[in-house]
PDB file of N, CA and C in Angstrom:
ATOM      1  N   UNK A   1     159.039 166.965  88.324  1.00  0.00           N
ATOM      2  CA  UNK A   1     160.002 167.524  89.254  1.00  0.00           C
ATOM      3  C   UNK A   1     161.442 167.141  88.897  1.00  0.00           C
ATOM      4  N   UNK A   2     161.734 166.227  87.915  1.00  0.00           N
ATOM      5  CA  UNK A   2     162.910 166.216  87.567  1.00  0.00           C
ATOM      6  C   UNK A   2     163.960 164.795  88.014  1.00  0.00           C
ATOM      7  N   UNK A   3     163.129 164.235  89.448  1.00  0.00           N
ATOM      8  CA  UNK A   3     163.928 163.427  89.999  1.00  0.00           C
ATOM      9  C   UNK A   3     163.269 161.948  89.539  1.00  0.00           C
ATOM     10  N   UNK A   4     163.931 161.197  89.584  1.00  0.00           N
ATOM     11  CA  UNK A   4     163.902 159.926  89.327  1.00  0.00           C
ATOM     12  C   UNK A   4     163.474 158.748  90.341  1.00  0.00           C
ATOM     13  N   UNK A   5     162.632 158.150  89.818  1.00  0.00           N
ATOM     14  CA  UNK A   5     161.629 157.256  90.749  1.00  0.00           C
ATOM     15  C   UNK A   5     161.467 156.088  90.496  1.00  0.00           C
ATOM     16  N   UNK A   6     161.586 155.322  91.490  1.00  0.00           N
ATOM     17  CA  UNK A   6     161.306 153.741  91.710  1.00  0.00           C
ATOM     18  C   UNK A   6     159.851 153.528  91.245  1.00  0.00           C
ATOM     19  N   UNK A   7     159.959 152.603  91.782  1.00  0.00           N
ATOM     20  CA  UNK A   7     158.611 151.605  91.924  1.00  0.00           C
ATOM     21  C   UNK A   7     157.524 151.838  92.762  1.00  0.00           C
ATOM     22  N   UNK A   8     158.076 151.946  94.150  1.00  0.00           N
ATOM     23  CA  UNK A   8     157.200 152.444  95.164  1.00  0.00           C
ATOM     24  C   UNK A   8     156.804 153.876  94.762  1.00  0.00           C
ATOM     25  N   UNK A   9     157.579 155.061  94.666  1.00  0.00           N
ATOM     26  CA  UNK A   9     157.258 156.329  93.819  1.00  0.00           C
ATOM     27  C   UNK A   9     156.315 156.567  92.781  1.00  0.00           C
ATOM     28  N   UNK A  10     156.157 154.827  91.416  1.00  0.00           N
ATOM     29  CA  UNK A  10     155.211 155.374  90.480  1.00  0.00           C
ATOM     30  C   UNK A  10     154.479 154.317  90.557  1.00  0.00           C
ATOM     31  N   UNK A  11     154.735 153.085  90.483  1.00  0.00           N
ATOM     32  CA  UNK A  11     153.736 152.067  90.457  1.00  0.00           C
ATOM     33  C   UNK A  11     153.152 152.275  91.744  1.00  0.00           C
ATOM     34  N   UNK A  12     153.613 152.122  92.891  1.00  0.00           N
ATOM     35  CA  UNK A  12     152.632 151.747  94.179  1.00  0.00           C
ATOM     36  C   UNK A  12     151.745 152.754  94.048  1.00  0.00           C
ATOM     37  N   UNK A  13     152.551 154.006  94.050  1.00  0.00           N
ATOM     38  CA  UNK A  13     151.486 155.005  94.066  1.00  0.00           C
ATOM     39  C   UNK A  13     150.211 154.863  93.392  1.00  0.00           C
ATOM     40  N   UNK A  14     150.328 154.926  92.114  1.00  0.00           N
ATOM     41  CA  UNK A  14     148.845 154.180  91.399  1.00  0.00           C
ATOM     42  C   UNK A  14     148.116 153.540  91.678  1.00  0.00           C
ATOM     43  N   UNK A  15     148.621 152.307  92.042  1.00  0.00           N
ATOM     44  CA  UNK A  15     148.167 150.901  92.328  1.00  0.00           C
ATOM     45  C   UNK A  15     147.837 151.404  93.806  1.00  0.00           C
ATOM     46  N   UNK A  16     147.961 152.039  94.881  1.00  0.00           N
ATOM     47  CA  UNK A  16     147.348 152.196  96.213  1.00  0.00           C
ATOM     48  C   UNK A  16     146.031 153.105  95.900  1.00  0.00           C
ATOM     49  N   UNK A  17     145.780 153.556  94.587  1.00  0.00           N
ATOM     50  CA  UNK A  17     144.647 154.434  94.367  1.00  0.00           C
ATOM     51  C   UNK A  17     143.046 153.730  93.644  1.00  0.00           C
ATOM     52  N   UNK A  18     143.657 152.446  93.397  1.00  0.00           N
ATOM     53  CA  UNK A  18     142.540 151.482  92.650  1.00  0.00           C
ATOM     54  C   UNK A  18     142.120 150.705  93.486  1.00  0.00           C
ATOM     55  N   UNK A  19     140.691 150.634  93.385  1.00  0.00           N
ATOM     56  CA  UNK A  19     139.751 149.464  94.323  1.00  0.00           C
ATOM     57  C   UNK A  19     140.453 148.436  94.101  1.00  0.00           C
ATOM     58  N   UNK A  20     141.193 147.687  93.199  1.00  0.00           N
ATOM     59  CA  UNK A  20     140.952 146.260  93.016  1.00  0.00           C
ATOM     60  C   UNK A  20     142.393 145.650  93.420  1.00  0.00           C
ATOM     61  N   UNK A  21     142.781 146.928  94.509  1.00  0.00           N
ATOM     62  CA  UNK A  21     144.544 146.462  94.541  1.00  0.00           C
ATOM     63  C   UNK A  21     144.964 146.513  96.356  1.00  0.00           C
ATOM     64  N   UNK A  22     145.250 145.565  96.981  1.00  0.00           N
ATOM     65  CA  UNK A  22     145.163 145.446  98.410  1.00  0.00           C
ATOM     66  C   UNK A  22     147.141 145.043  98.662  1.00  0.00           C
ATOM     67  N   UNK A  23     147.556 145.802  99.015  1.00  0.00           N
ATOM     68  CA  UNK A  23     149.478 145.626  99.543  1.00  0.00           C
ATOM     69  C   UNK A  23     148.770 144.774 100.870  1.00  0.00           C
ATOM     70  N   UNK A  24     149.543 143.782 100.756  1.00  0.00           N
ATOM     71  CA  UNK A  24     149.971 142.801 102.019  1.00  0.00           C
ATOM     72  C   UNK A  24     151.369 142.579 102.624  1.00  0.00           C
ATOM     73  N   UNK A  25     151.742 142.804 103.439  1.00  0.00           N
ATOM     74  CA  UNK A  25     153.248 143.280 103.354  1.00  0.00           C
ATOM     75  C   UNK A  25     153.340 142.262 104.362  1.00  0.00           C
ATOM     76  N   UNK A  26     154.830 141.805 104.265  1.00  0.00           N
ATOM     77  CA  UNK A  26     155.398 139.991 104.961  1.00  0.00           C
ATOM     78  C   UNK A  26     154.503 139.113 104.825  1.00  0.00           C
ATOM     79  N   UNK A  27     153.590 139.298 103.318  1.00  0.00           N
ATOM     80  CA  UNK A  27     152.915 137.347 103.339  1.00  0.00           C
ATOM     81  C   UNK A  27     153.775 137.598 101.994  1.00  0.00           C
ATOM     82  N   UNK A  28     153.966 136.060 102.017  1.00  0.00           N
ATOM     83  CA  UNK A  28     154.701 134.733 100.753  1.00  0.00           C
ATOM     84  C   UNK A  28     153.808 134.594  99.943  1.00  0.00           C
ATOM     85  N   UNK A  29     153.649 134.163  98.549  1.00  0.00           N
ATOM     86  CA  UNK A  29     152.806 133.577  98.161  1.00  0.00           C
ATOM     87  C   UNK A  29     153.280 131.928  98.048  1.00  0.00           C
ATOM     88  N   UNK A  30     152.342 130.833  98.323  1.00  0.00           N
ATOM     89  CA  UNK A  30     153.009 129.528  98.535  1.00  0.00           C
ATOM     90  C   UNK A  30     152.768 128.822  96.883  1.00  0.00           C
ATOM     91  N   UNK A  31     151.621 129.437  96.817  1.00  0.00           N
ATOM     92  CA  UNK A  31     151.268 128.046  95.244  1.00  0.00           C
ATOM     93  C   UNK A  31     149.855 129.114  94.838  1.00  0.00           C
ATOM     94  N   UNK A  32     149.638 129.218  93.699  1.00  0.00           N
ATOM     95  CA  UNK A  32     148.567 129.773  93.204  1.00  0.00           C
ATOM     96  C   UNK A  32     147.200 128.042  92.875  1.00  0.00           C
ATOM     97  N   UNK A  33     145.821 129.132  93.476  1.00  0.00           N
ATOM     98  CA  UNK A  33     144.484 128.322  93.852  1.00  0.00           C
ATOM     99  C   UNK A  33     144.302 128.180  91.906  1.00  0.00           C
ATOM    100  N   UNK A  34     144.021 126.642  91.838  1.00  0.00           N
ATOM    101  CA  UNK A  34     143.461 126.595  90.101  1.00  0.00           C
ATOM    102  C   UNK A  34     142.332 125.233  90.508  1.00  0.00           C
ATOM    103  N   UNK A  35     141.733 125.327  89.373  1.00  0.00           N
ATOM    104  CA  UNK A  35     140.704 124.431  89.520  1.00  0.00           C
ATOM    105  C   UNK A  35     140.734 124.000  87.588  1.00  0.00           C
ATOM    106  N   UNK A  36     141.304 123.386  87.549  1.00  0.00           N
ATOM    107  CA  UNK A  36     141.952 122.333  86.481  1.00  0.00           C
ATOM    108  C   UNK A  36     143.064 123.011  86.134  1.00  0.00           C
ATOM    109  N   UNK A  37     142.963 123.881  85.600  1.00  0.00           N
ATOM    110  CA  UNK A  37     144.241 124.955  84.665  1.00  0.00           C
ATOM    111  C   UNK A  37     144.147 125.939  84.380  1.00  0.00           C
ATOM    112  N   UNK A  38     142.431 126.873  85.568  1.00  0.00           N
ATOM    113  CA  UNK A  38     142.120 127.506  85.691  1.00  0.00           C
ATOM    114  C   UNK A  38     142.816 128.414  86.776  1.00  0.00           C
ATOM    115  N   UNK A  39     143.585 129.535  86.802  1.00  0.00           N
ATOM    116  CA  UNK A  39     143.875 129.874  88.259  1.00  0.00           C
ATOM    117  C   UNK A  39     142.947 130.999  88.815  1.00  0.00           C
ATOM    118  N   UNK A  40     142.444 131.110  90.173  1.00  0.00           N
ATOM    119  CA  UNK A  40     141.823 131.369  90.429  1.00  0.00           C
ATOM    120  C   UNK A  40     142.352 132.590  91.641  1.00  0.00           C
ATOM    121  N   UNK A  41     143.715 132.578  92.112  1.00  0.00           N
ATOM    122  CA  UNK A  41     143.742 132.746  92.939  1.00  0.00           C
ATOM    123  C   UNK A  41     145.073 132.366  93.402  1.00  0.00           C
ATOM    124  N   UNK A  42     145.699 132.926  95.158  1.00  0.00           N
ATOM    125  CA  UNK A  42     146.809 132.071  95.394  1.00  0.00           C
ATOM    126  C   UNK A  42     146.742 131.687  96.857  1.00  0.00           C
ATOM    127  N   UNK A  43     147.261 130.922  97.532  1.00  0.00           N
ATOM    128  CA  UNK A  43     147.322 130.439  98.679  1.00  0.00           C
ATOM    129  C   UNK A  43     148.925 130.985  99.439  1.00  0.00           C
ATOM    130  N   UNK A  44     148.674 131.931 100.329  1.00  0.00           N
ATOM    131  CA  UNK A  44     150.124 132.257 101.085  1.00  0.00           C
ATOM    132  C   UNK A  44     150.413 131.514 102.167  1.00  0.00           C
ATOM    133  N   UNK A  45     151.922 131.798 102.558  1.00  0.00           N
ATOM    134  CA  UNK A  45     152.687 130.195 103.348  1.00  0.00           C
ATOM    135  C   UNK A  45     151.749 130.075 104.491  1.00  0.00           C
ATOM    136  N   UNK A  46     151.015 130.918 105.092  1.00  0.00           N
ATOM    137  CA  UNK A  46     150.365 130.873 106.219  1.00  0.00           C
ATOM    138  C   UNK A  46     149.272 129.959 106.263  1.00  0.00           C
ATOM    139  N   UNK A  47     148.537 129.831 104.924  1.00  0.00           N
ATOM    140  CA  UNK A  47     147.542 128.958 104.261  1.00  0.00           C
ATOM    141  C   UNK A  47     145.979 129.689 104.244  1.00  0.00           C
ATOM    142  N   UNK A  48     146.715 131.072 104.168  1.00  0.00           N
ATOM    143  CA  UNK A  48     144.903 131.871 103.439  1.00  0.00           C
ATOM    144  C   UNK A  48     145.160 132.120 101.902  1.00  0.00           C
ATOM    145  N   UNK A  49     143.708 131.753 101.704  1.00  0.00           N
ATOM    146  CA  UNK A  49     143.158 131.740 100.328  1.00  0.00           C
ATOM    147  C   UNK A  49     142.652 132.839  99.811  1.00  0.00           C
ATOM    148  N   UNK A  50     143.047 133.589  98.884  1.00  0.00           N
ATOM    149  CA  UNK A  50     143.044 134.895  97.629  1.00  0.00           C
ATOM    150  C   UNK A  50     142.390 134.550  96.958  1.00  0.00           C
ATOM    151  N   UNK A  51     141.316 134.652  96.359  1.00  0.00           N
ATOM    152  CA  UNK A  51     140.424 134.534  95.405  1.00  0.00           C
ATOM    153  C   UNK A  51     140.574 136.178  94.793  1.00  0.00           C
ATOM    154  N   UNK A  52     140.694 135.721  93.557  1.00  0.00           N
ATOM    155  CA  UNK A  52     140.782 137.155  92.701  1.00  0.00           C
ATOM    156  C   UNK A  52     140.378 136.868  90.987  1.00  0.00           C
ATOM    157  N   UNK A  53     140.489 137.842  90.480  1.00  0.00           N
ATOM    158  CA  UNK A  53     140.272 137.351  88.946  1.00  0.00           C
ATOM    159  C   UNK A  53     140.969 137.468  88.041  1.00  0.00           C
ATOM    160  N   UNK A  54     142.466 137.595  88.419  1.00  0.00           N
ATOM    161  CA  UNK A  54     143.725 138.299  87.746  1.00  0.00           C
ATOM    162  C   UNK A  54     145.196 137.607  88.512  1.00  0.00           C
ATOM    163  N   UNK A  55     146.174 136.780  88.471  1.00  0.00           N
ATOM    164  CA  UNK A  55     146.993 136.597  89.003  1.00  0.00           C
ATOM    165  C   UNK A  55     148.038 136.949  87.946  1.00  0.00           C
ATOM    166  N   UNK A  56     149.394 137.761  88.596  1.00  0.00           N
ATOM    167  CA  UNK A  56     150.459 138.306  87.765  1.00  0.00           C
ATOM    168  C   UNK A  56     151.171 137.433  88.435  1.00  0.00           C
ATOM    169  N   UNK A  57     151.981 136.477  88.396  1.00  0.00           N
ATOM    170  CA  UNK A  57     153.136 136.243  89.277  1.00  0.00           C
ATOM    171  C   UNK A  57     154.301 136.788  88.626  1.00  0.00           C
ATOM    172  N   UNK A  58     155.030 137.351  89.924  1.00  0.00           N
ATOM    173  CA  UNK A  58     156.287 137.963  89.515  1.00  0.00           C
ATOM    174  C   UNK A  58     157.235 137.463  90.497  1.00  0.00           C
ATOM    175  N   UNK A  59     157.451 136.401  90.761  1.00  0.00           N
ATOM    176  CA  UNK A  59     158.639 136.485  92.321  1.00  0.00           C
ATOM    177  C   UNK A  59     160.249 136.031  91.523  1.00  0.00           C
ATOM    178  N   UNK A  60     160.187 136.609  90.484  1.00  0.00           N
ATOM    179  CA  UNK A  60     161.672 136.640  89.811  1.00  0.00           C
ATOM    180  C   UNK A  60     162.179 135.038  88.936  1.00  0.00           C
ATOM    181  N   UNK A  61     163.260 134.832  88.557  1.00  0.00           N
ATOM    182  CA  UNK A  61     163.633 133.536  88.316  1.00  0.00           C
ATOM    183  C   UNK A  61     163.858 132.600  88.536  1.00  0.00           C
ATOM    184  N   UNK A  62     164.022 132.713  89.512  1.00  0.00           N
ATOM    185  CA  UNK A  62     163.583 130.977  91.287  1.00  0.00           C
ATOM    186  C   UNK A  62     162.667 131.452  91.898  1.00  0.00           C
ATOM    187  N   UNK A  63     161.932 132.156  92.081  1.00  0.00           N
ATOM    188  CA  UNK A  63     160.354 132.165  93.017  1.00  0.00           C
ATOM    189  C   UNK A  63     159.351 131.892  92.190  1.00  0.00           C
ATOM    190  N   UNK A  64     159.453 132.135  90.785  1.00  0.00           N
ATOM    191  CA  UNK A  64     158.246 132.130  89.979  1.00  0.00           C
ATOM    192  C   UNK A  64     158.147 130.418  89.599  1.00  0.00           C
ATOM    193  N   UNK A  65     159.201 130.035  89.289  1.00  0.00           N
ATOM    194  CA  UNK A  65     159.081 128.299  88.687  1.00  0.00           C
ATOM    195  C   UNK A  65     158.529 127.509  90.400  1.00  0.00           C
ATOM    196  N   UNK A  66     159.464 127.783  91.694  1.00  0.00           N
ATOM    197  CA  UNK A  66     158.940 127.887  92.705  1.00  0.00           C
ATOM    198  C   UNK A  66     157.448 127.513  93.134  1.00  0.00           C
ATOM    199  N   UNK A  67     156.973 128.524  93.051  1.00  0.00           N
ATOM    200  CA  UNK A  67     155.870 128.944  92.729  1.00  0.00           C
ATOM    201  C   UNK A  67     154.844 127.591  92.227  1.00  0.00           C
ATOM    202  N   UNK A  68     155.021 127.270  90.727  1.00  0.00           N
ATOM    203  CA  UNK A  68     153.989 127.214  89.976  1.00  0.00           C
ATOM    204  C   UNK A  68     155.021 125.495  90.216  1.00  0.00           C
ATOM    205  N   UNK A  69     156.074 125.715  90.956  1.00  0.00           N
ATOM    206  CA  UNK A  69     156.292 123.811  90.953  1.00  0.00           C
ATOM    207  C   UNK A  69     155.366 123.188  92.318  1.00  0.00           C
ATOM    208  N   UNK A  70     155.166 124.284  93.422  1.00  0.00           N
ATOM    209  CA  UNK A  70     154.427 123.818  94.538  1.00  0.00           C
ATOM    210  C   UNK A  70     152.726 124.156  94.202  1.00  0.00           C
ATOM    211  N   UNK A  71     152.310 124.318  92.647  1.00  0.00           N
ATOM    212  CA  UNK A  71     150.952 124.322  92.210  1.00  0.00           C
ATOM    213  C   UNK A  71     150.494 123.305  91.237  1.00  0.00           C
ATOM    214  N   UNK A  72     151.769 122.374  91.386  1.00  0.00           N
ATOM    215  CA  UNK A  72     151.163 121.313  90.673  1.00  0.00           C
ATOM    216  C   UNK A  72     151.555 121.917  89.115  1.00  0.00           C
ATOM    217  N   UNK A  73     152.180 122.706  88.868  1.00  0.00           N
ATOM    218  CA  UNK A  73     152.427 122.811  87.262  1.00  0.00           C
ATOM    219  C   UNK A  73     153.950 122.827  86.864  1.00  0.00           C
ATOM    220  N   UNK A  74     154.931 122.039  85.970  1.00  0.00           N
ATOM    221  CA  UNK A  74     156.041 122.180  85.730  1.00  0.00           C
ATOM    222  C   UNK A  74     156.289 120.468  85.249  1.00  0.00           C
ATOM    223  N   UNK A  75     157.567 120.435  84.821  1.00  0.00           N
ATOM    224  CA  UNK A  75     157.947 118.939  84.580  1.00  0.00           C
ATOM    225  C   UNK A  75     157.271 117.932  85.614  1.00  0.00           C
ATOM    226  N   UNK A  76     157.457 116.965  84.708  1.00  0.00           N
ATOM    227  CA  UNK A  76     156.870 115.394  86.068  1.00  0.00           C
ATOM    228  C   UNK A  76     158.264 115.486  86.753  1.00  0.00           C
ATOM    229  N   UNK A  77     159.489 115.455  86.354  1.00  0.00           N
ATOM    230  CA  UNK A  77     160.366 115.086  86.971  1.00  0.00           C
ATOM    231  C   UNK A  77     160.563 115.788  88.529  1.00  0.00           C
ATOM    232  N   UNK A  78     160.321 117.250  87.934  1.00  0.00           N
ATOM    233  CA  UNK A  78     160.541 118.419  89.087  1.00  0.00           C
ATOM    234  C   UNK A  78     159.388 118.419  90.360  1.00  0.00           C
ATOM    235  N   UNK A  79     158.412 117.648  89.908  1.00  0.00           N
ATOM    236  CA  UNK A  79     157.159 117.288  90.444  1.00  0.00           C
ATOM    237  C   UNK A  79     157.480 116.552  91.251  1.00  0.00           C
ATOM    238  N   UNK A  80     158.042 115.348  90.995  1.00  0.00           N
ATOM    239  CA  UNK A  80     158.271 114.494  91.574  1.00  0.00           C
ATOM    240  C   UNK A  80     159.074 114.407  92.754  1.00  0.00           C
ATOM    241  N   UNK A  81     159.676 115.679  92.500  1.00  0.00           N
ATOM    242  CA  UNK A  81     160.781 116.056  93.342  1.00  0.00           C
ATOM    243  C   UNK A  81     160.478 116.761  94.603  1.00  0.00           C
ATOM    244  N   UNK A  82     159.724 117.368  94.113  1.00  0.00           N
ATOM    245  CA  UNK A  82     158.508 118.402  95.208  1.00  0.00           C
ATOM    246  C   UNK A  82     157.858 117.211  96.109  1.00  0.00           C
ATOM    247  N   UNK A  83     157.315 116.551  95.312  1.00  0.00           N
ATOM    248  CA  UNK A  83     156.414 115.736  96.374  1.00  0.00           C
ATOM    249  C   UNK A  83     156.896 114.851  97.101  1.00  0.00           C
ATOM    250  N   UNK A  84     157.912 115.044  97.350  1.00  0.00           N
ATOM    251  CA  UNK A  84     159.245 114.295  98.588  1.00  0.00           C
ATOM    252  C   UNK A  84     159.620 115.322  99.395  1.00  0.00           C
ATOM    253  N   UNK A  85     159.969 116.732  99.300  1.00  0.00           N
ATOM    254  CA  UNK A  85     160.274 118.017  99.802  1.00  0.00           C
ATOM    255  C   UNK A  85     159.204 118.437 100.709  1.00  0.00           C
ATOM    256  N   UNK A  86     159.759 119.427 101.702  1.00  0.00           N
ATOM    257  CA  UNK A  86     159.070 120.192 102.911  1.00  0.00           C
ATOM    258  C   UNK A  86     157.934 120.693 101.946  1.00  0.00           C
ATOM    259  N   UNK A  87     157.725 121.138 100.695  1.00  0.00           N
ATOM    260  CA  UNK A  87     156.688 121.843 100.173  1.00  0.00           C
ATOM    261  C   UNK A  87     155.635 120.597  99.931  1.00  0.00           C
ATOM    262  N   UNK A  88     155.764 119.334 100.139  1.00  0.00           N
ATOM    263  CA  UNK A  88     154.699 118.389  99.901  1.00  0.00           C
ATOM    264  C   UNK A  88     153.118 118.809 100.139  1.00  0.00           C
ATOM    265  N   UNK A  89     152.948 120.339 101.528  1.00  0.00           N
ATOM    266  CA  UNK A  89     151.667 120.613 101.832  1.00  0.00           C
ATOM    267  C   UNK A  89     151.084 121.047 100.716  1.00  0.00           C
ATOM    268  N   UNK A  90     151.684 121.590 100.173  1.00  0.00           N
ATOM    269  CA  UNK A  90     150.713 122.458  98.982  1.00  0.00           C
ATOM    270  C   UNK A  90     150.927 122.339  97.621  1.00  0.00           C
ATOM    271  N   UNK A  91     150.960 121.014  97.289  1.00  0.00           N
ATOM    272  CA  UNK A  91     151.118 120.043  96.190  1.00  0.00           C
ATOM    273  C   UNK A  91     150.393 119.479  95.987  1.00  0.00           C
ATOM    274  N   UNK A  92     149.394 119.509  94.859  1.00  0.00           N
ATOM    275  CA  UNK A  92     147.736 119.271  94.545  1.00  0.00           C
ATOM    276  C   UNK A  92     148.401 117.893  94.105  1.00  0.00           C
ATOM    277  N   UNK A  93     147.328 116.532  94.339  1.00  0.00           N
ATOM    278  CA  UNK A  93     147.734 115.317  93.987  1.00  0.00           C
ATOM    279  C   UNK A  93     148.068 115.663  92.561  1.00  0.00           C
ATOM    280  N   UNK A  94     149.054 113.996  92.197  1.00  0.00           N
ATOM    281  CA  UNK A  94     149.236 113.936  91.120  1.00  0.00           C
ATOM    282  C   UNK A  94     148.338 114.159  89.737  1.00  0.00           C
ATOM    283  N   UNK A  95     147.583 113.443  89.727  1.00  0.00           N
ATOM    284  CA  UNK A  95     145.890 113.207  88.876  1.00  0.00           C
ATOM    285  C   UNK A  95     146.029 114.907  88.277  1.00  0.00           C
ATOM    286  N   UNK A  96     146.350 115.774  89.593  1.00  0.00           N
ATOM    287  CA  UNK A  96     146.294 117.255  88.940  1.00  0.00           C
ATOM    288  C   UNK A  96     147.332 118.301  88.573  1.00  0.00           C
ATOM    289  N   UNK A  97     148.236 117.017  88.403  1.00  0.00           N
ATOM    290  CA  UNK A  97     149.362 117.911  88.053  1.00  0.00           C
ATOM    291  C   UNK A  97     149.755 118.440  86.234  1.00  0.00           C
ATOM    292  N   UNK A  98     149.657 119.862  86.078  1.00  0.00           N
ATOM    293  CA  UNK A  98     149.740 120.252  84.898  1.00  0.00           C
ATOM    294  C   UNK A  98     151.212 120.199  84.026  1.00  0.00           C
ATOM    295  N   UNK A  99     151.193 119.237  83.312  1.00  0.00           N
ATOM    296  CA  UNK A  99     152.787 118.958  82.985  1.00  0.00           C
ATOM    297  C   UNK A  99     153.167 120.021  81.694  1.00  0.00           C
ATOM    298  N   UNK A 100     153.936 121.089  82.411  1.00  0.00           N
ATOM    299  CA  UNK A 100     154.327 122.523  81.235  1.00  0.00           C
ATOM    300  C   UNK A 100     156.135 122.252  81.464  1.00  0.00           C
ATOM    301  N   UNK A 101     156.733 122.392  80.345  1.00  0.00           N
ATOM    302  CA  UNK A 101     158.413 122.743  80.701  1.00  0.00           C
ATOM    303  C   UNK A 101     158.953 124.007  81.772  1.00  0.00           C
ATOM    304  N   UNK A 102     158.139 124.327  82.442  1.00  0.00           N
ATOM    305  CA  UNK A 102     158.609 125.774  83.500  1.00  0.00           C
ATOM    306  C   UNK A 102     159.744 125.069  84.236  1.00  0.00           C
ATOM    307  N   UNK A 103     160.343 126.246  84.268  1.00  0.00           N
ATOM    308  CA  UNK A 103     162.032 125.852  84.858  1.00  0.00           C
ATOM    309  C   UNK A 103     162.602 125.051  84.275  1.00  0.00           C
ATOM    310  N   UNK A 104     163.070 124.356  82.982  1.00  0.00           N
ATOM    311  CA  UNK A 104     163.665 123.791  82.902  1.00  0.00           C
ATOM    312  C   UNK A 104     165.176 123.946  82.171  1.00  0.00           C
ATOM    313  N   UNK A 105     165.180 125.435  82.122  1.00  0.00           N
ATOM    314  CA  UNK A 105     166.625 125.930  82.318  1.00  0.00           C
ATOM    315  C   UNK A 105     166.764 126.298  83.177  1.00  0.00           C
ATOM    316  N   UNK A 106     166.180 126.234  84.590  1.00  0.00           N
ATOM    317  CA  UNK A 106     166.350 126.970  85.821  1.00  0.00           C
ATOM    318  C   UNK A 106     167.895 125.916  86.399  1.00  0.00           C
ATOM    319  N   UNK A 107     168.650 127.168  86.539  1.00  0.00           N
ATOM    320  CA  UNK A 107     170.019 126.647  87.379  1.00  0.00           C
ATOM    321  C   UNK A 107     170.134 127.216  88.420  1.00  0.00           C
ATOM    322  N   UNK A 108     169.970 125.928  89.355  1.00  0.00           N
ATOM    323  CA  UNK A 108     169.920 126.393  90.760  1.00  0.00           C
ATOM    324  C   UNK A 108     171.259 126.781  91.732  1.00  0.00           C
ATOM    325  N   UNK A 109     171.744 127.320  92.176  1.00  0.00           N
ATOM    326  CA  UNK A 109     172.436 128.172  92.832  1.00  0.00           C
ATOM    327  C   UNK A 109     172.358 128.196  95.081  1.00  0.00           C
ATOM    328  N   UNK A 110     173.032 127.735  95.343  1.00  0.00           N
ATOM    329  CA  UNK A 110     172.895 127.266  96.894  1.00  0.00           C
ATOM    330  C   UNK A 110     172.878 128.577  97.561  1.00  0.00           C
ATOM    331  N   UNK A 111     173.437 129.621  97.653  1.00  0.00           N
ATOM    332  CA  UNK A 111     172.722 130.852  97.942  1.00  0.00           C
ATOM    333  C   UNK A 111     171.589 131.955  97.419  1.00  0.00           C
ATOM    334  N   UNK A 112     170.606 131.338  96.431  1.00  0.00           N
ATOM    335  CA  UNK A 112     169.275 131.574  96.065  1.00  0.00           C
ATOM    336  C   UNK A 112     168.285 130.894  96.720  1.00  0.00           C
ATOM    337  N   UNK A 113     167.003 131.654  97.332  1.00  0.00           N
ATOM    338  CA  UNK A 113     165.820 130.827  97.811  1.00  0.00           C
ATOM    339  C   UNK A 113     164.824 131.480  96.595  1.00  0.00           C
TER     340      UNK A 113
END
């Protein structure tokens, strides 16, 4: 037709036509479910559990390090940092924390969440 289309226009559309794809609209994701360094899944702020067999995270360049710092994966330092912070709930003990460099060019910015 000529006109030009977003996301919702070509991806959703698709993606609302496949069994294996469920829109949840106003949940967070808090920390993705792993079982060593396996991920399995993600846990949203509310605290229900997603079991799936495929996780994409996409929540941009501060949600994604975010993300995978309140799952126990990223520097010790940034870890360490978390587990003093309001996100302490969903911070798998230490013993399981996966030490990867994520975020560590992340420059944080006081009007970014």
């Amino acid at each position: 037709d000529g006109e030009r289309g977003g996301p919702l226009a070509t991806y959703l559309r698709t993606a609302l036509a496949r069994p294996n794809f469920q829109l949840m609209l106003d949940t967070t994701v808090a920390r993705v479910l792993r079982k060593g360094s396996k991920i399995q899944g993600v846990t949203t702020s509310t605290g229900r559990n997603i079991t799936v067999k495929t996780v994409v995270l996409s929540a941009g360049s501060f949600g994604t390090p975010k993300i995978l710092f309140r799952s126990g994966i990223g520097p010790f330092g940034q870890l360490r940092i978390v587990n003093v912070s309001s996100d302490v709930p969903f911070l798998p003990p230490e013993n399981e924390w996966i030490l990867l460099p994520v975020g560590e060019n992340l420059m944080d910015h006081a009007n970014m969440d």
